[in-house]
C-alpha atoms as a PDB file:
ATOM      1  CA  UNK A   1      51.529  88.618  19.801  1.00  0.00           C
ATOM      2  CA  UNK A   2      51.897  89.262  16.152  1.00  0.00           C
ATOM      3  CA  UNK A   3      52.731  93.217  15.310  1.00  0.00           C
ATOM      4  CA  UNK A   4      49.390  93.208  13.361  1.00  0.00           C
ATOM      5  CA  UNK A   5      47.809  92.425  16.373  1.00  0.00           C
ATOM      6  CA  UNK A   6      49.238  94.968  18.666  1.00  0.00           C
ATOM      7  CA  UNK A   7      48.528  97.593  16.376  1.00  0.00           C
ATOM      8  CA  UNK A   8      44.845  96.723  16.064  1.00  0.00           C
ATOM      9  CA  UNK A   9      44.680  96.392  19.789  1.00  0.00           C
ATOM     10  CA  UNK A  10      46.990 100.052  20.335  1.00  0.00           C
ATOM     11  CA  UNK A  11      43.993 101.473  17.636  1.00  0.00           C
ATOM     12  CA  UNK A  12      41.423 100.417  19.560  1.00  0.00           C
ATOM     13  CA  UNK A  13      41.462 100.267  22.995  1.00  0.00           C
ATOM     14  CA  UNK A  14      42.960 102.917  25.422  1.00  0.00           C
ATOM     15  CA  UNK A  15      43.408 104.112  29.087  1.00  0.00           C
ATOM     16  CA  UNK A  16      39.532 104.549  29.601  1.00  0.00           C
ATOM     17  CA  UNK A  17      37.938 101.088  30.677  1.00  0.00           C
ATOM     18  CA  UNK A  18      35.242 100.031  28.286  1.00  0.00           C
ATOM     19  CA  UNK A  19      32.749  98.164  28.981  1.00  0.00           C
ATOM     20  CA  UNK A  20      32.239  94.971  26.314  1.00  0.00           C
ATOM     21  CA  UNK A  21      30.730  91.427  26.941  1.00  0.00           C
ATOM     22  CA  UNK A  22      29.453  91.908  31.123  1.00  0.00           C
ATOM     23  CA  UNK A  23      33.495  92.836  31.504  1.00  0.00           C
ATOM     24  CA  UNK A  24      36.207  96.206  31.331  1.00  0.00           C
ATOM     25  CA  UNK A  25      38.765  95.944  28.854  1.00  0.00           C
ATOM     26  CA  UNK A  26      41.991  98.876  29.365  1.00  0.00           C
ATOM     27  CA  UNK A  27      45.136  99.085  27.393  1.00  0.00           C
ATOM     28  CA  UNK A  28      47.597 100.991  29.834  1.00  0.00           C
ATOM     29  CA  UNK A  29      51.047 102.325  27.868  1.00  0.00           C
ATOM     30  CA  UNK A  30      54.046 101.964  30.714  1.00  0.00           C
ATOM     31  CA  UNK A  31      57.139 103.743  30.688  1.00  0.00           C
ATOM     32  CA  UNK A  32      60.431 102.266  29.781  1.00  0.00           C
ATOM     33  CA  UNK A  33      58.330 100.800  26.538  1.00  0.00           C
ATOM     34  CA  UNK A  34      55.837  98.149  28.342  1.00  0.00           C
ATOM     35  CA  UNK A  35      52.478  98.315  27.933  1.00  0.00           C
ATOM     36  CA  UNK A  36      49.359  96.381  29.998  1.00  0.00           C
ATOM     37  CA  UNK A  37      46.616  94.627  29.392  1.00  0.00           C
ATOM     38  CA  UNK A  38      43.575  94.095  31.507  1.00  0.00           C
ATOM     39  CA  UNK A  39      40.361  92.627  31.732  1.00  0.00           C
ATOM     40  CA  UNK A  40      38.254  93.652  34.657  1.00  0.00           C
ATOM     41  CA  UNK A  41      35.517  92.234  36.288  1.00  0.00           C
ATOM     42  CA  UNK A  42      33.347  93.942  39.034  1.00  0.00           C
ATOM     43  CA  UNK A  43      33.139  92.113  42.818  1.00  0.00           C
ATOM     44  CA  UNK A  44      30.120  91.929  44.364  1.00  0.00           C
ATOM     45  CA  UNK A  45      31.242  94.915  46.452  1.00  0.00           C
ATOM     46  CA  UNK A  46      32.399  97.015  43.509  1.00  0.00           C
ATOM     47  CA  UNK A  47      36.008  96.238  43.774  1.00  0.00           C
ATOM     48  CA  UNK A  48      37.666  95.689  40.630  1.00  0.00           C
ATOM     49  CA  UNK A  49      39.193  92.349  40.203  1.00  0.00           C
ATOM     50  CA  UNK A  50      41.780  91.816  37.534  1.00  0.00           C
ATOM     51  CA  UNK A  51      40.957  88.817  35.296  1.00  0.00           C
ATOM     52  CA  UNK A  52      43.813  88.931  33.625  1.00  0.00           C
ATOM     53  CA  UNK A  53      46.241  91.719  33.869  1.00  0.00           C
ATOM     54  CA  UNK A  54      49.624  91.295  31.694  1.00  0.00           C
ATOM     55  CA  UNK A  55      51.916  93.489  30.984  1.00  0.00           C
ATOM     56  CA  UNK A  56      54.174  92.917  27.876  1.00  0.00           C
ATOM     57  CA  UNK A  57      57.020  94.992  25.915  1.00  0.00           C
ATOM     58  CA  UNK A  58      56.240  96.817  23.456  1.00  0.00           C
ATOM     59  CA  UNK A  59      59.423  96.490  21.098  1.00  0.00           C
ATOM     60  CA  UNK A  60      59.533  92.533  21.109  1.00  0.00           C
ATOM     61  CA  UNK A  61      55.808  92.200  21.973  1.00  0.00           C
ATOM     62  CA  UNK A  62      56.973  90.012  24.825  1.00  0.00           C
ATOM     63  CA  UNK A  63      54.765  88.905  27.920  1.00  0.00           C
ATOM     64  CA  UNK A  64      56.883  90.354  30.617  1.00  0.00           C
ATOM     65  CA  UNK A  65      54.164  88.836  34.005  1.00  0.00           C
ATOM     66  CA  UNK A  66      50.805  88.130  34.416  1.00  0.00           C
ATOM     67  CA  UNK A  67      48.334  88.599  36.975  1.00  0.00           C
ATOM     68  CA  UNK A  68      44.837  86.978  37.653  1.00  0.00           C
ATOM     69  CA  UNK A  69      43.006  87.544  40.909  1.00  0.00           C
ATOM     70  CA  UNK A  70      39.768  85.478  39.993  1.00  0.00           C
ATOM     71  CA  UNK A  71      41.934  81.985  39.567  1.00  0.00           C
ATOM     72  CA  UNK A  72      42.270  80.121  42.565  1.00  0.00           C
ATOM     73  CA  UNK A  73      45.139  80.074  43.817  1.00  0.00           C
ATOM     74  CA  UNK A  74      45.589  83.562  42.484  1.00  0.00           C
ATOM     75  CA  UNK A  75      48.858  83.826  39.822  1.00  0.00           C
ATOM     76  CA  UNK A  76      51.221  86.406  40.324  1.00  0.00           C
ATOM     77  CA  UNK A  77      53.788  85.406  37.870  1.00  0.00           C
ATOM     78  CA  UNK A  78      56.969  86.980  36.077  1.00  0.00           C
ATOM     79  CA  UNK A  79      58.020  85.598  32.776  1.00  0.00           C
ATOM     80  CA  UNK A  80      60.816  84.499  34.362  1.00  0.00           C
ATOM     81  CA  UNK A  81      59.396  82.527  36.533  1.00  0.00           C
ATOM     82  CA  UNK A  82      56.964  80.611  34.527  1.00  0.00           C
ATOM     83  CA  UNK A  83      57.105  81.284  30.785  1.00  0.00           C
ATOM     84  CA  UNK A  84      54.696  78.767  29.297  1.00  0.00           C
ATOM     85  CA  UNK A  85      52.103  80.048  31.897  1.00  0.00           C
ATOM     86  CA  UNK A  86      52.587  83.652  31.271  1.00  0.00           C
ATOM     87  CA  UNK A  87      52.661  83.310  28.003  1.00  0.00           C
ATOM     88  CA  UNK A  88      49.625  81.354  27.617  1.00  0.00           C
ATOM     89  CA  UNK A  89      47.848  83.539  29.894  1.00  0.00           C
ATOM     90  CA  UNK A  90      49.378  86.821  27.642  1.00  0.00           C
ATOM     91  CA  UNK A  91      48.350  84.673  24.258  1.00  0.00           C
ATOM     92  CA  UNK A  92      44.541  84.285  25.801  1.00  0.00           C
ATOM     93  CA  UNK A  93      44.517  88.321  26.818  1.00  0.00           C
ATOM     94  CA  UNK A  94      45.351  88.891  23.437  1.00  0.00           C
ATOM     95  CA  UNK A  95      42.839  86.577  21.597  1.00  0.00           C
ATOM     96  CA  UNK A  96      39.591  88.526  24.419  1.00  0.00           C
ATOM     97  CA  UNK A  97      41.267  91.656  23.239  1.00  0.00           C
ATOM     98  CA  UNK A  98      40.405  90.933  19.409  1.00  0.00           C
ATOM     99  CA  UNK A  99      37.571  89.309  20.284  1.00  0.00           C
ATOM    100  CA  UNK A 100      35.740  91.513  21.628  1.00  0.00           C
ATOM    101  CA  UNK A 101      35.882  94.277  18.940  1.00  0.00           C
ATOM    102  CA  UNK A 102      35.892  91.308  15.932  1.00  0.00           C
ATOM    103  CA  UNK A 103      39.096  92.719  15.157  1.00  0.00           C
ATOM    104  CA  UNK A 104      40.570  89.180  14.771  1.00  0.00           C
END
């Protein structure tokens, strides 16, 4: 993520889910500098299914893992243990993100 785009994304989104395109998007701030990104979809139950969830650093704008419980098998992954996927996965969050505000 380009620092452009994290700015426009830390401007417009925030801890309160909002509701855009049928889905939730939240921007949670974490301590020690991370932040996290999710888009959430509601089960057929009401349970809130994370579709993707990635958390990232804020000073290098780095993904740090990535989560996604509506792929099958579900991914769990640390950077670490899959870069190109997390990364793609963090690179996709990013593009919804700006998307779905036209902030792109």
């Amino acid at each position: 993520m380009k620092a452009e785009q994290w700015q426009k994304i830390k401007e417009n989104y925030g801890e309160q889910r909002e509701f855009l395109d049928g889905v939730f998007y939240r921007l949670r701030l974490l301590p020690e500098n991370k932040a996290e990104m999710a888009i959430i979809h509601s089960g057929p139950c009401g349970e809130t299914i994370h579709a993707p969830k990635v958390t990232f650093s804020q000073e290098n704008l780095q993904p740090l893992s990535a989560f996604d419980s509506l792929a099958t098998p579900t991914i769990n992954l640390s950077y670490e243990q899959a870069p190109e996927k997390v990364s793609e996965i963090f690179n996709l969050t990013v593009e919804k993100f700006l998307n779905a505000k036209n902030l792109g």
